[in-house]
C-alpha atoms as a PDB file:
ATOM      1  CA  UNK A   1       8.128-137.315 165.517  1.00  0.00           C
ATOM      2  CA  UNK A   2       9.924-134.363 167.424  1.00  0.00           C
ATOM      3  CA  UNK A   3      13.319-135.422 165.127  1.00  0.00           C
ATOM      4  CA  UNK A   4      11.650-135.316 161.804  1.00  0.00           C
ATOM      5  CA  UNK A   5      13.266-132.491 159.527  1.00  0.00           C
ATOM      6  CA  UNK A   6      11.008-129.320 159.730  1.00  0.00           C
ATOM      7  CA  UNK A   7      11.060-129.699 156.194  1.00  0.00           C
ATOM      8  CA  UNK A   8      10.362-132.739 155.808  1.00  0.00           C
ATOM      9  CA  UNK A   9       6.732-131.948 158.157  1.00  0.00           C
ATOM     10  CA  UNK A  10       5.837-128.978 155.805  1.00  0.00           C
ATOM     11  CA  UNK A  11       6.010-130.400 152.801  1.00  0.00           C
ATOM     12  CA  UNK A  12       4.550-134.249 153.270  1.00  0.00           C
ATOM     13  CA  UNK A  13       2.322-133.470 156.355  1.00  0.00           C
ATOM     14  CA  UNK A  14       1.254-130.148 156.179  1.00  0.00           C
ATOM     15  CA  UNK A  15       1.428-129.940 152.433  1.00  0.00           C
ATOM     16  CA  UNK A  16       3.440-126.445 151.848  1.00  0.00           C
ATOM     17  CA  UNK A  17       5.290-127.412 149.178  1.00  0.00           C
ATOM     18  CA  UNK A  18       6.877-123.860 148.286  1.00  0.00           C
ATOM     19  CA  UNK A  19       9.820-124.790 150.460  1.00  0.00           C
ATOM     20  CA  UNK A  20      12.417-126.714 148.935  1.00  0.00           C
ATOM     21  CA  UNK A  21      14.492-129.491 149.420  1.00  0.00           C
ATOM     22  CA  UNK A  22      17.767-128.765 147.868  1.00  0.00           C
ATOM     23  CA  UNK A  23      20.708-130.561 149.670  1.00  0.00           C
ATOM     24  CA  UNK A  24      19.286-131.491 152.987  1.00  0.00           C
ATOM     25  CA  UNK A  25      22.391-130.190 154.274  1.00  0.00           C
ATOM     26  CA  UNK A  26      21.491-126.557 155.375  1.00  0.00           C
ATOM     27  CA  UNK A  27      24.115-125.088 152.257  1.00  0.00           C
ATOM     28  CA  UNK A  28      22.069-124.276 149.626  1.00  0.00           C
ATOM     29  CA  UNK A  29      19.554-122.380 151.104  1.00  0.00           C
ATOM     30  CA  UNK A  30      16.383-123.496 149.031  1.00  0.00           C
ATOM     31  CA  UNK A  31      14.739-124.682 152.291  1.00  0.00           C
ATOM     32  CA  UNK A  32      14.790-121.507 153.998  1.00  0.00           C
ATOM     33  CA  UNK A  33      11.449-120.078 156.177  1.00  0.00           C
ATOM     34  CA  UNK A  34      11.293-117.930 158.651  1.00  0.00           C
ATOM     35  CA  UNK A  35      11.363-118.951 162.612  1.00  0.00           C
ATOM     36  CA  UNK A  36      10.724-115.984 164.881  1.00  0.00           C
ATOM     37  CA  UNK A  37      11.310-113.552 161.983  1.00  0.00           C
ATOM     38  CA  UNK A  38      14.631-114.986 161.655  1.00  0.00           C
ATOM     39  CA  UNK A  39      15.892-117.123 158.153  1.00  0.00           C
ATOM     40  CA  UNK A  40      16.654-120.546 159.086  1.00  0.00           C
ATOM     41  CA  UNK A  41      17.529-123.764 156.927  1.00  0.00           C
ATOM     42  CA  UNK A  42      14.323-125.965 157.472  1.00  0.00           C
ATOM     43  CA  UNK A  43      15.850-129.129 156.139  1.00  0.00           C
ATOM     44  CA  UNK A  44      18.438-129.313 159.228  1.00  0.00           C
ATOM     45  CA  UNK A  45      15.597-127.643 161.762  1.00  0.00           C
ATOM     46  CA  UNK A  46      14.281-130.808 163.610  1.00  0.00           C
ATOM     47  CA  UNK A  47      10.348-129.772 164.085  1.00  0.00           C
ATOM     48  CA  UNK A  48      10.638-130.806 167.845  1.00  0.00           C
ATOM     49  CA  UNK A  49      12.662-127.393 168.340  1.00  0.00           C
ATOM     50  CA  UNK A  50      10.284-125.197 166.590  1.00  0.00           C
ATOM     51  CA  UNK A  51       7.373-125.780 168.941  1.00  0.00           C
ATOM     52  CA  UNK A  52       5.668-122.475 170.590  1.00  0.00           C
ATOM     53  CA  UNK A  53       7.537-120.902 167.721  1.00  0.00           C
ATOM     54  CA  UNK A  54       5.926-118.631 164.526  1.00  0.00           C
ATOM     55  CA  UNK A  55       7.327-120.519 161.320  1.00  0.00           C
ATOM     56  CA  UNK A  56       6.498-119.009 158.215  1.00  0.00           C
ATOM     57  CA  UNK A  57       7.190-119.987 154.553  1.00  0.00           C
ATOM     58  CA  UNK A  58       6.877-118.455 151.455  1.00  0.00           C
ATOM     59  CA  UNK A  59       3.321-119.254 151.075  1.00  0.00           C
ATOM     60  CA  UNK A  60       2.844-117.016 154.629  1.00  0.00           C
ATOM     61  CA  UNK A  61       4.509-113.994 152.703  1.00  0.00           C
ATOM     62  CA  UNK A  62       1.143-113.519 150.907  1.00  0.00           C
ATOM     63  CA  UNK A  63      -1.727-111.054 152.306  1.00  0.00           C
ATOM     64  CA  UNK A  64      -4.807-111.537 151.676  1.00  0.00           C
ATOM     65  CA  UNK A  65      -3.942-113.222 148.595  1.00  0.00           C
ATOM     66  CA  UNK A  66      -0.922-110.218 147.432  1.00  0.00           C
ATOM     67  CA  UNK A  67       2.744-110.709 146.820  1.00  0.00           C
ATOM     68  CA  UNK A  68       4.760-108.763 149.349  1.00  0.00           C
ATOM     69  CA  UNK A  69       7.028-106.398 147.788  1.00  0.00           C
ATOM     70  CA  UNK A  70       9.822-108.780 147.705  1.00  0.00           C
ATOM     71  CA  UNK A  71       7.565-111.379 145.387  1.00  0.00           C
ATOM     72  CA  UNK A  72       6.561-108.545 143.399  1.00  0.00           C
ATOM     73  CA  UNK A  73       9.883-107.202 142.669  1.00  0.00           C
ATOM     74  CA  UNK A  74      11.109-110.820 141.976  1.00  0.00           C
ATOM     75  CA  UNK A  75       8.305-111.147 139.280  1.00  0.00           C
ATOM     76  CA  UNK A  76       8.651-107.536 137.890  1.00  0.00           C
ATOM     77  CA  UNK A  77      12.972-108.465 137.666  1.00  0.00           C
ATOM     78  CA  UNK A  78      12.243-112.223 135.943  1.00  0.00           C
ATOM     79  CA  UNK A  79      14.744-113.022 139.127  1.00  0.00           C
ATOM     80  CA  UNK A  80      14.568-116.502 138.590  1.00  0.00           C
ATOM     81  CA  UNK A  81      14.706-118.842 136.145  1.00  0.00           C
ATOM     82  CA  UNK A  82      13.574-122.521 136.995  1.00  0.00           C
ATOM     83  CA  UNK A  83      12.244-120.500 140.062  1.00  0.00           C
ATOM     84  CA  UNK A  84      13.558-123.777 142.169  1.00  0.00           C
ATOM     85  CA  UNK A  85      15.878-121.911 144.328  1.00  0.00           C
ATOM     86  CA  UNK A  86      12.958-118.554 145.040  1.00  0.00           C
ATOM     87  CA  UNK A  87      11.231-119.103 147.698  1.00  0.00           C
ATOM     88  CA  UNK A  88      14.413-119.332 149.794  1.00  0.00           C
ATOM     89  CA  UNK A  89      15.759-116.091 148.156  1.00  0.00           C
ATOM     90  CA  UNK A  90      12.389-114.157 148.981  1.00  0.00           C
ATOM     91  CA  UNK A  91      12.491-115.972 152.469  1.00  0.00           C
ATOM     92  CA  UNK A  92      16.048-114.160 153.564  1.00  0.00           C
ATOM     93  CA  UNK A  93      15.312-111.022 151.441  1.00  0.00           C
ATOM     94  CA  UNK A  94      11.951-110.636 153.262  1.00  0.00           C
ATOM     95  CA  UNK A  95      13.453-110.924 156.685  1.00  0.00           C
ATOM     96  CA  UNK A  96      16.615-108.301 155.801  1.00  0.00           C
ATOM     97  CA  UNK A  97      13.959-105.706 154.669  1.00  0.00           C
ATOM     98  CA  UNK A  98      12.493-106.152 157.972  1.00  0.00           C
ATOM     99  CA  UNK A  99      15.219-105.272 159.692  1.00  0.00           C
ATOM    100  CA  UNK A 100      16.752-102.856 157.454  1.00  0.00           C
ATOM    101  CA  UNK A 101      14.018-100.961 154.753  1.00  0.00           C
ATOM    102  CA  UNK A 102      17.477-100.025 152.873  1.00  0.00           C
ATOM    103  CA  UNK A 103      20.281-102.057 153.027  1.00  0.00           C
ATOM    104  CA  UNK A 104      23.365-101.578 150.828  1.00  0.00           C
ATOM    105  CA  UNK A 105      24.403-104.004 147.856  1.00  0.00           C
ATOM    106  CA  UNK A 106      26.914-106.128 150.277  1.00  0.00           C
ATOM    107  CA  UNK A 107      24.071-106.009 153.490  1.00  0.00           C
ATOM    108  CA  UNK A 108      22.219-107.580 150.181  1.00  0.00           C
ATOM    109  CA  UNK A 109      24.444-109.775 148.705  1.00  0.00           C
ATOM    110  CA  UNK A 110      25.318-110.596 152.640  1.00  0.00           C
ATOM    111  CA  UNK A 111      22.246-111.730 153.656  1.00  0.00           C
ATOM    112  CA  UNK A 112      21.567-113.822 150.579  1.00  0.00           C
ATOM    113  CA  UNK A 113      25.175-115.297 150.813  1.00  0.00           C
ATOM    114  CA  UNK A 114      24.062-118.715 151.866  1.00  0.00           C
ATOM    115  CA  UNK A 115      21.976-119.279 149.062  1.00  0.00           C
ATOM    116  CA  UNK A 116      22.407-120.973 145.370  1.00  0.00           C
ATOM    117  CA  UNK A 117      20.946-120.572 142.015  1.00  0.00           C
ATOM    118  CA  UNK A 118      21.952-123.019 139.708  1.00  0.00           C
ATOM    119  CA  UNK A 119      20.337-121.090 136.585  1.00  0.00           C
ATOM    120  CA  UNK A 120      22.635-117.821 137.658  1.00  0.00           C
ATOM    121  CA  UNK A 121      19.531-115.382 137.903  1.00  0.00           C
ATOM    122  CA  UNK A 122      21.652-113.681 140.573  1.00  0.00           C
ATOM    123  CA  UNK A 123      22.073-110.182 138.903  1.00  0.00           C
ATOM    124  CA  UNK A 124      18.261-110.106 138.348  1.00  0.00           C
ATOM    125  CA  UNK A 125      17.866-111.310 142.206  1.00  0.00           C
ATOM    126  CA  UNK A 126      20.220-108.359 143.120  1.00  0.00           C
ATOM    127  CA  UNK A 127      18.120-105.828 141.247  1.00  0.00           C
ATOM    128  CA  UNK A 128      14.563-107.389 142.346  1.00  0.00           C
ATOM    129  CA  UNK A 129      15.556-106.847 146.414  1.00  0.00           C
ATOM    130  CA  UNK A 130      17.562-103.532 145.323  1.00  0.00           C
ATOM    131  CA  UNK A 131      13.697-102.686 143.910  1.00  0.00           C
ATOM    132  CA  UNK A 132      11.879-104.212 147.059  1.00  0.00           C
ATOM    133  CA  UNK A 133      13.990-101.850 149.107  1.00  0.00           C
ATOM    134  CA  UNK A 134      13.557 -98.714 147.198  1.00  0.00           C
ATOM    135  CA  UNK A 135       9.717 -99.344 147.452  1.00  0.00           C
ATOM    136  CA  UNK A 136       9.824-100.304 151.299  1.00  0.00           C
ATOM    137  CA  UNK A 137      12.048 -97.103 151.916  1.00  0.00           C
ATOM    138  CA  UNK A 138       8.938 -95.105 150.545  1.00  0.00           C
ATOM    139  CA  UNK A 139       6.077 -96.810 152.588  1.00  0.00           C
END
């Protein structure tokens, strides 16, 4: 059904279960993928307005079977803990790099601003998109 959650469709139906549900109110930002390139809360995206669009989630970060340089970085940093709240993290931190190969600490902390992690890995998270960008700023 066109009102079902977009979240709801990628995890039961399509079975992409990297994408979390956190509060299924669009605040905590563990249900983050990207729709047209852009970060988006999937848990309060109704998959009716996503048709004709590109969605990815964090299993579509992966080429060929390799981490992108965000993933990498957040494995090389330990930037998680539980790892519950990640794939929303690398979601937004993915789509800043894209848009901007070397963004400042607050364009960082800016961009990941709408998201939570309960275990407080955020200093780690800092440093692993700090790294991503230092290594994209090379390529």
């Amino acid at each position: 059904s066109p009102e079902h959650s977009l979240l709801d469709v990628l995890r039961q139906e399509v079975k992409l279960t990297g994408t979390k549900y956190g509060c299924g109110e669009g605040n905590c930002g563990a249900c983050t993928v990207l729709i047209d390139g852009e970060p988006m809360r999937s848990c309060i995206t109704s998959v009716g307005s996503v048709t004709g669009r590109e969605v990815t989630t964090v299993e579509g970060l992966a080429e060929n079977g390799h981490l992108n340089l965000v993933q990498k970085a957040f494995v090389e940093n330990s930037a998680f803990q539980c790892g519950y709240c990640t794939p929303g993290f690398v979601i937004s931190a993915t789509a800043l790099l894209s848009k901007n190969s070397a963004p400042d600490i607050s364009e960082i902390k800016s961009a990941l601003s709408g998201h939570i992690c309960r275990c407080g890995a955020y200093v780690r998270i800092l440093k692993a998109v700090q790294q991503a960008s230092d290594i994209e700023g090379l390529a």
